[in-house]
C-alpha atoms as a PDB file:
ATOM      1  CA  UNK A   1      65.182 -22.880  16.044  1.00  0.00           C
ATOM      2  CA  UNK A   2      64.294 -19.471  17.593  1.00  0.00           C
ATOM      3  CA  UNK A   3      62.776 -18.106  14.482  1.00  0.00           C
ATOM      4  CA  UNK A   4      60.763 -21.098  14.023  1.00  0.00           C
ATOM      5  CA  UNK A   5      59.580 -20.887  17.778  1.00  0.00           C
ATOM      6  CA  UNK A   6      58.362 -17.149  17.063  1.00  0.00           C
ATOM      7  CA  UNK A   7      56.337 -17.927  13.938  1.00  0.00           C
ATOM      8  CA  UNK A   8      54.661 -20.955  15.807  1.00  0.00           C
ATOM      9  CA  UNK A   9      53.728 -18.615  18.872  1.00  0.00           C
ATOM     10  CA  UNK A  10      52.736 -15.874  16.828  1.00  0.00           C
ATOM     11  CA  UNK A  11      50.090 -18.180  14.769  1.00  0.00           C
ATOM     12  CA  UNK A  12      48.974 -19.214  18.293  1.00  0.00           C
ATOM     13  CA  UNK A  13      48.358 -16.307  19.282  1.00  0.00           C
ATOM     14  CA  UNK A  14      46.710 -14.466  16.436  1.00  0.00           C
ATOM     15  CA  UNK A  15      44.299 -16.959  16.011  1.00  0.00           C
ATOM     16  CA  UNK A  16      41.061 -15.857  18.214  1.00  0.00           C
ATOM     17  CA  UNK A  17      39.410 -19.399  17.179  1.00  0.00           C
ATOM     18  CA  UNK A  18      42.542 -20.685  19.338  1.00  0.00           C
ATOM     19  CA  UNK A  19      41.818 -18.026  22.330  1.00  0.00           C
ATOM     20  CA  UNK A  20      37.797 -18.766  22.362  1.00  0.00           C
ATOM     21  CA  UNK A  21      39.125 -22.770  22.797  1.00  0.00           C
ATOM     22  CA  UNK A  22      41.936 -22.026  25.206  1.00  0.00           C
ATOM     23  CA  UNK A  23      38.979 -19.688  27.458  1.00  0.00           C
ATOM     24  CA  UNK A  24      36.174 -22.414  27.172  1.00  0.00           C
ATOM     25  CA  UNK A  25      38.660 -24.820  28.455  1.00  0.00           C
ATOM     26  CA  UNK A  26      40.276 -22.783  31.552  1.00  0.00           C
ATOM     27  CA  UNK A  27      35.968 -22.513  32.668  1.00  0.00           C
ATOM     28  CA  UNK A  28      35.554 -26.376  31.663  1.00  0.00           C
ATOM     29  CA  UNK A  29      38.508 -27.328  33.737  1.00  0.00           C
ATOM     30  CA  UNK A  30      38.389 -25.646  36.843  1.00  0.00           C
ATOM     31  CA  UNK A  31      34.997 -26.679  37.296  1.00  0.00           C
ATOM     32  CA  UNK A  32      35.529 -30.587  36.069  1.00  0.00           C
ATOM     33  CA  UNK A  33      39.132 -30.291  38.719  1.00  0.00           C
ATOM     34  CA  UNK A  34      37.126 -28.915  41.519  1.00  0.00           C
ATOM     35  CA  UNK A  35      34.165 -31.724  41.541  1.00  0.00           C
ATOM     36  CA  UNK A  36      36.720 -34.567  40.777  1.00  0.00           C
ATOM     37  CA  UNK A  37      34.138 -37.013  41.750  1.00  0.00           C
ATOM     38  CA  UNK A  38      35.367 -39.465  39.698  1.00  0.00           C
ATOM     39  CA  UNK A  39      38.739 -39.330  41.686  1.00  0.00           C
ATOM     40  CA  UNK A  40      36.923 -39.728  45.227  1.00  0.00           C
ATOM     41  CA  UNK A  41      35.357 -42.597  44.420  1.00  0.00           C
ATOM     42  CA  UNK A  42      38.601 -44.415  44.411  1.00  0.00           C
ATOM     43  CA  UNK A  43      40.719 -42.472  46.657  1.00  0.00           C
ATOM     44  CA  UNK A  44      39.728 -42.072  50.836  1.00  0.00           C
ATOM     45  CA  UNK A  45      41.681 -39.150  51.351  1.00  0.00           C
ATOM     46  CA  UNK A  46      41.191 -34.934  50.220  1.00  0.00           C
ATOM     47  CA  UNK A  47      41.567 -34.837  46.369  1.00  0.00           C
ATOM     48  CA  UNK A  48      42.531 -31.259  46.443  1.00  0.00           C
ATOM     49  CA  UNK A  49      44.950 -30.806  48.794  1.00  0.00           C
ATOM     50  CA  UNK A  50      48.890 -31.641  48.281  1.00  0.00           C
ATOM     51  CA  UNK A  51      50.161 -34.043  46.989  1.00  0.00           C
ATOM     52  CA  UNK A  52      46.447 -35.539  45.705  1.00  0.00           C
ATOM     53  CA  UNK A  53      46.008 -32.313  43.548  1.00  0.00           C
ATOM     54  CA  UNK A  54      48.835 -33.173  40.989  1.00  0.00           C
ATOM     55  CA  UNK A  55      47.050 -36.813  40.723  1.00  0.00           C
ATOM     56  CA  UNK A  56      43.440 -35.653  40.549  1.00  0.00           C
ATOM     57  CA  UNK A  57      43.875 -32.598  38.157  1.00  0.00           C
ATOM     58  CA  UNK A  58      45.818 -34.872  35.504  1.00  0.00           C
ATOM     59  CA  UNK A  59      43.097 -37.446  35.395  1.00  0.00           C
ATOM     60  CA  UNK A  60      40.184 -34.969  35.273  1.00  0.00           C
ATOM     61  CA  UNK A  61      42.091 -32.743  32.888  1.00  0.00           C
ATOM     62  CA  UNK A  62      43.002 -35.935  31.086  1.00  0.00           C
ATOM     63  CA  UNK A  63      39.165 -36.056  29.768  1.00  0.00           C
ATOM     64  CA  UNK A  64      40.020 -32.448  27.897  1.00  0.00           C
ATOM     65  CA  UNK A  65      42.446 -33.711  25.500  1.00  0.00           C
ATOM     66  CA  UNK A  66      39.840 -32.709  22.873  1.00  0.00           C
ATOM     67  CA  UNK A  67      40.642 -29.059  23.139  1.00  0.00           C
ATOM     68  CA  UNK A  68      44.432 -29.154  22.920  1.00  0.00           C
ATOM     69  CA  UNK A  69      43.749 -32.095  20.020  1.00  0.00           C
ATOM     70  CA  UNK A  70      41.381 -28.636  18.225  1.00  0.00           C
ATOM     71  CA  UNK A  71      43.831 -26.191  18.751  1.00  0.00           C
ATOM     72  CA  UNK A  72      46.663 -28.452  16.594  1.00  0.00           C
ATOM     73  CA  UNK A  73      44.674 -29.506  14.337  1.00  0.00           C
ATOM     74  CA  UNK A  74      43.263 -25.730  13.144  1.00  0.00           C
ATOM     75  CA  UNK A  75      46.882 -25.064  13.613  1.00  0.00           C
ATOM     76  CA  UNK A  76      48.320 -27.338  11.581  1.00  0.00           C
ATOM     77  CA  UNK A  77      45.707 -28.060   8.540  1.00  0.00           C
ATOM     78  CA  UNK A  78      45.527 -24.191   8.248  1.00  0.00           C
ATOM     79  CA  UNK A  79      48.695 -24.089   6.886  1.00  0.00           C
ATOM     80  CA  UNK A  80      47.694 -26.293   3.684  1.00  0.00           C
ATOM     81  CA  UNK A  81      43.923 -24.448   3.751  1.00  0.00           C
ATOM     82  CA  UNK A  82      45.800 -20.934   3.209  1.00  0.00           C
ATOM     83  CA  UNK A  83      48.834 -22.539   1.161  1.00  0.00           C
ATOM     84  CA  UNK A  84      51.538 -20.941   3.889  1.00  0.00           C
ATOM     85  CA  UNK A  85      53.198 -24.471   3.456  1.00  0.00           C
ATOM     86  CA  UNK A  86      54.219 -23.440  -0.340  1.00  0.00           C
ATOM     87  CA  UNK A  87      54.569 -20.042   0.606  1.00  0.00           C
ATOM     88  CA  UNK A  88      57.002 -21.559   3.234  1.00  0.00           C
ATOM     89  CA  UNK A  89      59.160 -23.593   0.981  1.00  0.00           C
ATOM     90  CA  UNK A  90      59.409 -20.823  -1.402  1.00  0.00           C
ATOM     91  CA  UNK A  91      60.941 -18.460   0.868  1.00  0.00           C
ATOM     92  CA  UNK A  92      63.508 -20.621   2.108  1.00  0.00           C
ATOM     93  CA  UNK A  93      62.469 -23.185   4.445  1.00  0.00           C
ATOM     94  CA  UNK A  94      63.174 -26.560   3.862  1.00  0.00           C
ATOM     95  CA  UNK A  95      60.897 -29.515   4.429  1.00  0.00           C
ATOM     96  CA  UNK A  96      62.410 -30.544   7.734  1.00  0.00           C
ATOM     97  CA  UNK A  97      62.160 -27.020   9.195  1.00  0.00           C
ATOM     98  CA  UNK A  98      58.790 -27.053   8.663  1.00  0.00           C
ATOM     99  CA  UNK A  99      58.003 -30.666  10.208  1.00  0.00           C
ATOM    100  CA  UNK A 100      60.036 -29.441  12.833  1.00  0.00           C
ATOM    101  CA  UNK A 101      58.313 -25.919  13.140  1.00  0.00           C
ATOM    102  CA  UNK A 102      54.641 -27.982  13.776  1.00  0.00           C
ATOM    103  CA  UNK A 103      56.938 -29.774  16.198  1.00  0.00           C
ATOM    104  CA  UNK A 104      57.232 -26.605  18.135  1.00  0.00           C
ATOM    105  CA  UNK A 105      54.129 -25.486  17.825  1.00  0.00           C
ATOM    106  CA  UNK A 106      52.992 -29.210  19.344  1.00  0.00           C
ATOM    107  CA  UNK A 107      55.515 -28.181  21.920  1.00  0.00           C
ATOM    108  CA  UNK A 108      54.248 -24.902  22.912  1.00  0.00           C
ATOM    109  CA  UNK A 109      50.750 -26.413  23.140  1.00  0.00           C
ATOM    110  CA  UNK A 110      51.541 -29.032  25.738  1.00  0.00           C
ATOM    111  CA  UNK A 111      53.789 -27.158  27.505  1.00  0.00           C
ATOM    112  CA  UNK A 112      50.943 -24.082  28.331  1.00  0.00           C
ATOM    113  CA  UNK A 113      48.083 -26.724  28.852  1.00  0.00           C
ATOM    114  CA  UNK A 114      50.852 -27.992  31.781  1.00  0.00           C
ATOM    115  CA  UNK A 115      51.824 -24.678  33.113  1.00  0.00           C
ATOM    116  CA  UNK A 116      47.991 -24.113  33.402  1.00  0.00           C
ATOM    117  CA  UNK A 117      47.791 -27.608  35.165  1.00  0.00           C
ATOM    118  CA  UNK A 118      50.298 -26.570  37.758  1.00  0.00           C
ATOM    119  CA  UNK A 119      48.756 -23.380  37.894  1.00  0.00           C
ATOM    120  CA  UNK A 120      45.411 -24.401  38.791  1.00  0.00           C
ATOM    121  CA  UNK A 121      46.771 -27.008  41.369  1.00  0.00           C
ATOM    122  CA  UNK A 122      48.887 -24.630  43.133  1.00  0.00           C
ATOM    123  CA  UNK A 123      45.590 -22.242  43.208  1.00  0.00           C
ATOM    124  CA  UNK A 124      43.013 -24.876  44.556  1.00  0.00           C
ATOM    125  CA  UNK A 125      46.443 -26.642  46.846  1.00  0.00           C
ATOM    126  CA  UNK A 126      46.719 -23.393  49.041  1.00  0.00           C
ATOM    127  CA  UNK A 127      42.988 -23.094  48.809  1.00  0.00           C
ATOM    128  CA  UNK A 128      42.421 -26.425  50.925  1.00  0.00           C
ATOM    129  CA  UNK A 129      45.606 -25.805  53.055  1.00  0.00           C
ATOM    130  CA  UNK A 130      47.942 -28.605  54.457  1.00  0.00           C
ATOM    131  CA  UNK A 131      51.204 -28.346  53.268  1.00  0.00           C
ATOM    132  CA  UNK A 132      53.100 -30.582  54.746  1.00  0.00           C
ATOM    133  CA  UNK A 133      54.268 -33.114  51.657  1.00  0.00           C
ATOM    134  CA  UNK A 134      53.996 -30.179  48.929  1.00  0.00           C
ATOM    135  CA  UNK A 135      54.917 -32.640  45.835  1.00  0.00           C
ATOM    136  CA  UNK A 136      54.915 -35.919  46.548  1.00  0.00           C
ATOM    137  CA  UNK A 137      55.079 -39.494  44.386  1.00  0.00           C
ATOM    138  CA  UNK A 138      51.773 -37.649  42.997  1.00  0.00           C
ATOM    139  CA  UNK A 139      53.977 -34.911  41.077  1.00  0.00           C
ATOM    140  CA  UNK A 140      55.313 -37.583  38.892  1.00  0.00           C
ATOM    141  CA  UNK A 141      51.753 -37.545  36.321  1.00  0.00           C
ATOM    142  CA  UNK A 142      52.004 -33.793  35.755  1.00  0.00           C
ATOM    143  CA  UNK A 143      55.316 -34.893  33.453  1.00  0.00           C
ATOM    144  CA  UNK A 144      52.793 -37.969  32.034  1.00  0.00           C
ATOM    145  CA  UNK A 145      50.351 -35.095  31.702  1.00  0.00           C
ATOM    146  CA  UNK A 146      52.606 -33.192  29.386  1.00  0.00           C
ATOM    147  CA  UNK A 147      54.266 -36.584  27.672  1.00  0.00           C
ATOM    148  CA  UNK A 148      50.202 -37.397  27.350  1.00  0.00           C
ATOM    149  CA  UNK A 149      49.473 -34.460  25.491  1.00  0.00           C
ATOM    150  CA  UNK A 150      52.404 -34.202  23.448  1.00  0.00           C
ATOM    151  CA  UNK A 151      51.941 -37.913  22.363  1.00  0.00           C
ATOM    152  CA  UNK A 152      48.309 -37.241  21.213  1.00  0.00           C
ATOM    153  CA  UNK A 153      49.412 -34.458  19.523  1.00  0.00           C
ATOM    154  CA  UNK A 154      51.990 -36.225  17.443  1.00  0.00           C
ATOM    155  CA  UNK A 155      49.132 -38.341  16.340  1.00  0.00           C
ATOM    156  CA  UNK A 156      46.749 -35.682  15.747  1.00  0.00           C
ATOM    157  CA  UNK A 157      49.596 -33.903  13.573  1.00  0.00           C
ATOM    158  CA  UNK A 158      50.176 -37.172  11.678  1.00  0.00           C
ATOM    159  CA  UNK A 159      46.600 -36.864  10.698  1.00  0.00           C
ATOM    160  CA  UNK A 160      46.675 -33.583   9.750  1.00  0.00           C
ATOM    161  CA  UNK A 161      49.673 -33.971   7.782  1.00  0.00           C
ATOM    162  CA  UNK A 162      47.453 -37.097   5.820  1.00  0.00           C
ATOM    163  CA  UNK A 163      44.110 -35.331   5.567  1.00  0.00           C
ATOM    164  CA  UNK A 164      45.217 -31.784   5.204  1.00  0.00           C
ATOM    165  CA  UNK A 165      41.764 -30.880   6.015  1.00  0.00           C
ATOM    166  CA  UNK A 166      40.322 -29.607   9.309  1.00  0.00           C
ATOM    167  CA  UNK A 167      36.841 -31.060   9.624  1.00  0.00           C
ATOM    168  CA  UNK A 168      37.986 -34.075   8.460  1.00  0.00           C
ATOM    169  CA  UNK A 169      40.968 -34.381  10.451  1.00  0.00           C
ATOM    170  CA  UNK A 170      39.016 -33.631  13.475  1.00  0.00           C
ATOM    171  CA  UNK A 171      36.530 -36.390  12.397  1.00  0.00           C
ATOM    172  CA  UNK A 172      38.715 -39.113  11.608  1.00  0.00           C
ATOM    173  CA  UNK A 173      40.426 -38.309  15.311  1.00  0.00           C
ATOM    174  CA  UNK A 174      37.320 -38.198  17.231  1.00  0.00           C
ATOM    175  CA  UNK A 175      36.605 -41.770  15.457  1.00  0.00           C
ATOM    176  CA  UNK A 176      39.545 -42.745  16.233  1.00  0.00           C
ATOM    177  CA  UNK A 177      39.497 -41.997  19.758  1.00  0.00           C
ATOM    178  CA  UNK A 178      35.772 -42.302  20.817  1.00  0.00           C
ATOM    179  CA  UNK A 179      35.263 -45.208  18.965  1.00  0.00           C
ATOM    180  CA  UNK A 180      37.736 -47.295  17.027  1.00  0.00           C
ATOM    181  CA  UNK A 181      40.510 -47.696  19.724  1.00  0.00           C
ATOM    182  CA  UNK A 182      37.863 -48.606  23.011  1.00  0.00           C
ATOM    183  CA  UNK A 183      36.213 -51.237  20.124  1.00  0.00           C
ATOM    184  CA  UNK A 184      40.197 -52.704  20.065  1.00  0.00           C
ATOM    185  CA  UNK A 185      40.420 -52.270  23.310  1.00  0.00           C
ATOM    186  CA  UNK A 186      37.692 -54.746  24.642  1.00  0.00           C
ATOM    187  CA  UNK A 187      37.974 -56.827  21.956  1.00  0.00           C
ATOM    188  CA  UNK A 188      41.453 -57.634  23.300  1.00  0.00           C
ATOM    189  CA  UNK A 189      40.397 -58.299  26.830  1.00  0.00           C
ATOM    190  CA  UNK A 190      42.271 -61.670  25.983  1.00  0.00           C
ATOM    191  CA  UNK A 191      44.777 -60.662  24.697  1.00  0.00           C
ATOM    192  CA  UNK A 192      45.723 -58.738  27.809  1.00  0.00           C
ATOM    193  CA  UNK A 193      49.610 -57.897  26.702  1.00  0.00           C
ATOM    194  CA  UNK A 194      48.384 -56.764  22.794  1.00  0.00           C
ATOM    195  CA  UNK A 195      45.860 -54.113  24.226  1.00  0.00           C
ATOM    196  CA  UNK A 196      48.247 -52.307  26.381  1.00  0.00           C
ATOM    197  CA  UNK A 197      50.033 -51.286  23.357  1.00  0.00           C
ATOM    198  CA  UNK A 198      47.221 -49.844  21.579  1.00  0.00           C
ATOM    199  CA  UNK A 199      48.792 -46.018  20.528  1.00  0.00           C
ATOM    200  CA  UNK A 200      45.927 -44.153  22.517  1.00  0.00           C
ATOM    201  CA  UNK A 201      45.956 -46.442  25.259  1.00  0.00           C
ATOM    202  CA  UNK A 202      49.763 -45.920  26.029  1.00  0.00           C
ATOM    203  CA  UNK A 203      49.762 -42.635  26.554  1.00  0.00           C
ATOM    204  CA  UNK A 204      46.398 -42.806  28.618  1.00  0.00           C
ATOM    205  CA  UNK A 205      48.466 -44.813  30.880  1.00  0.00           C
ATOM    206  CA  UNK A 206      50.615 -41.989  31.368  1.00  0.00           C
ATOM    207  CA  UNK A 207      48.077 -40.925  33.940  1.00  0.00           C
ATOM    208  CA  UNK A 208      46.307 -42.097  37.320  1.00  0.00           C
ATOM    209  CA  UNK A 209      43.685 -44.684  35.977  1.00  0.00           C
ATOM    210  CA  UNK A 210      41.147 -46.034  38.231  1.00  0.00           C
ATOM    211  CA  UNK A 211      38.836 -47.540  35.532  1.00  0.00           C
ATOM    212  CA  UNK A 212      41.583 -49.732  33.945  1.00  0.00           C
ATOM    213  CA  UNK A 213      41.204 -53.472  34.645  1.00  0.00           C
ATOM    214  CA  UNK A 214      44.151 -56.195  34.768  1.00  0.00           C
ATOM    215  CA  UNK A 215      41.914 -59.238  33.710  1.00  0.00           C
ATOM    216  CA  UNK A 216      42.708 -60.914  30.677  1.00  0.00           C
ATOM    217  CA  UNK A 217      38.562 -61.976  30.327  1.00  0.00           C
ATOM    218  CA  UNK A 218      35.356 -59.729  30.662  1.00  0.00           C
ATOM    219  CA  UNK A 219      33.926 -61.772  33.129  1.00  0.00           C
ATOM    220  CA  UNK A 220      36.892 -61.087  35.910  1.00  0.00           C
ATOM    221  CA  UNK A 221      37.105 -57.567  35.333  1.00  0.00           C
ATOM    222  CA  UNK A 222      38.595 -55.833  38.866  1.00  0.00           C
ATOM    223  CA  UNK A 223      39.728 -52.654  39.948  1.00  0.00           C
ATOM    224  CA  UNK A 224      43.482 -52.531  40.467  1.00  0.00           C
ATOM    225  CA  UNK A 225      45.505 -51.459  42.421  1.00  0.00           C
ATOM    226  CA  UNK A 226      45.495 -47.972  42.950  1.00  0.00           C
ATOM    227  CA  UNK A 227      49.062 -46.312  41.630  1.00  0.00           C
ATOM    228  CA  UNK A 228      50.183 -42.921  43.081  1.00  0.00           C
ATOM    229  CA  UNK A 229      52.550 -42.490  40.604  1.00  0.00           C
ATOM    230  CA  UNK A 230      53.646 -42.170  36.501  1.00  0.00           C
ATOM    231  CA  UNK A 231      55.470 -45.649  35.682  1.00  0.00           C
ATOM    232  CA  UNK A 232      58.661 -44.830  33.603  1.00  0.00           C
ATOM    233  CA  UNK A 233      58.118 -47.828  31.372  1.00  0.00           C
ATOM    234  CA  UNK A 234      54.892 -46.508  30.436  1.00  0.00           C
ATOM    235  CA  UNK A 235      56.958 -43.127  29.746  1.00  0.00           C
ATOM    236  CA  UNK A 236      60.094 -44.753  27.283  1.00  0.00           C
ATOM    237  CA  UNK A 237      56.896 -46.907  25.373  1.00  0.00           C
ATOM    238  CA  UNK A 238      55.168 -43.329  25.045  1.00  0.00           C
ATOM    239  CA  UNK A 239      58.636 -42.121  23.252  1.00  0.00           C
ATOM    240  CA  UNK A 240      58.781 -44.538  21.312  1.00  0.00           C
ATOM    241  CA  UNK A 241      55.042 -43.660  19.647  1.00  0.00           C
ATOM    242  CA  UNK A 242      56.135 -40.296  19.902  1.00  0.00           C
ATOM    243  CA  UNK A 243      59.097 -41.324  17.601  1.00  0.00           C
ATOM    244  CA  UNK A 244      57.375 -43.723  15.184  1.00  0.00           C
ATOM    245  CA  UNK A 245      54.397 -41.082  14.879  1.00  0.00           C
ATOM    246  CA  UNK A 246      57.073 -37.970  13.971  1.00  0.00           C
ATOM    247  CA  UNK A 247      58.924 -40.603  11.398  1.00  0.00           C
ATOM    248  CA  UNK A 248      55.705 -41.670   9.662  1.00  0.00           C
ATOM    249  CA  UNK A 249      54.806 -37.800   9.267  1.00  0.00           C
ATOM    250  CA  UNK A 250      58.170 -36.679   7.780  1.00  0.00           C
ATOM    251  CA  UNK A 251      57.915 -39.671   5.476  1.00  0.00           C
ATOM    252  CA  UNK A 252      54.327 -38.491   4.258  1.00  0.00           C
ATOM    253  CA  UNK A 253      55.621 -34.728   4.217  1.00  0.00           C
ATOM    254  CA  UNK A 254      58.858 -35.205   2.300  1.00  0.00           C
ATOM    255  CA  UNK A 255      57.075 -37.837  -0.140  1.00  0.00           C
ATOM    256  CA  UNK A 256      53.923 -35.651  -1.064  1.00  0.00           C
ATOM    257  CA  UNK A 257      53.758 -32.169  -3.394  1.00  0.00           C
ATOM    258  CA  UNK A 258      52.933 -29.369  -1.451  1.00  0.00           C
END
């Protein structure tokens, strides 16, 4: 397990296409965090100040799942681009190792993009002052922040693991995401139950959602009711995606020559 944690963070971090992402996304998100307009339009009180931080960065960061999505995906289809998954086998490592090295690698990914979360809150918190309730019900979506990410990754990586290419990979994501899943989504609006297990859409709920309706029709679309916290339902259904997504890519892995 340790040696396949150092091989996955040295790729990361020899990889300057990685670094270039990782900077344009610390600029991106300090600027989208600090505006947060789209949080005060919903919420009366100071967005940036504790315990509102933890909700408002999570949503706003929420929008840059793209870059983290990049990153694993020139991680991952890189490895079949430069054959280092042969090379891999050949020296020793079995197929499950290596599922479970881009595992890591998912890991260490998520788990940075949080720490840089909780960084930046902590930064603009004490910037705005009043400390008084320091975490708060609030703290609760920083852990749907990094179950979010690590969700979407497991599907990115499933992807990958199908396409084996980058561009495409990236393409058929973007589709995916932009396009094919919000089609489902309204298309449901009567189907109220169906749509809120749409794979995307359960691990968007993960986070503070103002947009998200609770009609079952178009026509009696409402805000609801604003939640201050990460529902632990909507955390065991992420799991289980999570689960099914990591299952489906072993079976492709172990099933396919290399």
């Amino acid at each position: 397990m340790k040696r396949l944690f150092e091989i996955e963070l040295l790729k990361l971090r020899k990889n300057r296409a990685i670094m270039v992402i990782g900077f344009l996304y610390a600029l991106i998100s300090i600027f989208l965090v600090y505006k947060s307009t789209g949080v005060k339009t919903y919420i009366d009180t100071e967005t940036l100040q504790f315990p509102m931080i933890w909700l408002t960065a999570t949503y706003m960061l929420g929008f840059l799942v793209i870059f983290p999505a990049i990153i694993s995906i020139i991680n991952t289809t890189s490895e079949f681009s430069y054959k280092t998954t042969r090379q891999h086998i050949i020296d020793g490592m079995s197929r499950n190792e290596f599922i479970l090295s881009k595992l890591i690698s998912i890991f260490i990914i998520s788990t940075v993009f949080t720490l840089y979360l909780i960084l930046l809150c902590l930064i603009l918190g004490f910037s705005k002052g009043n400390y008084n309730e320091f975490f708060g019900e609030q703290f609760s979506f920083v852990l749907g922040y990094f179950l979010y990410l690590f969700g979407i990754l497991t599907f990115v990586q499933l992807i990958c693991f199908l396409l084996k290419k980058t561009g495409l990979s990236l393409g058929i994501f973007l589709l995916y995401y932009l396009c094919v899943e919000p089609i489902l989504y309204w298309s449901l609006l009567d189907k109220f139950e169906i749509k809120k297990f749409l794979p995307l859409e359960v691990f968007d709920n993960l986070l503070f959602s103002p947009l998200k309706d609770n009609s079952e029709t178009i026509d009696k679309l409402e805000i609801p009711n604003i939640v201050y916290h990460m529902e632990w339902k909507n955390a065991l259904i992420s799991i289980v995606y999570i689960i099914l997504f990591i299952v489906i890519t072993k079976t492709i892995f172990n099933k396919r020559d290399i």
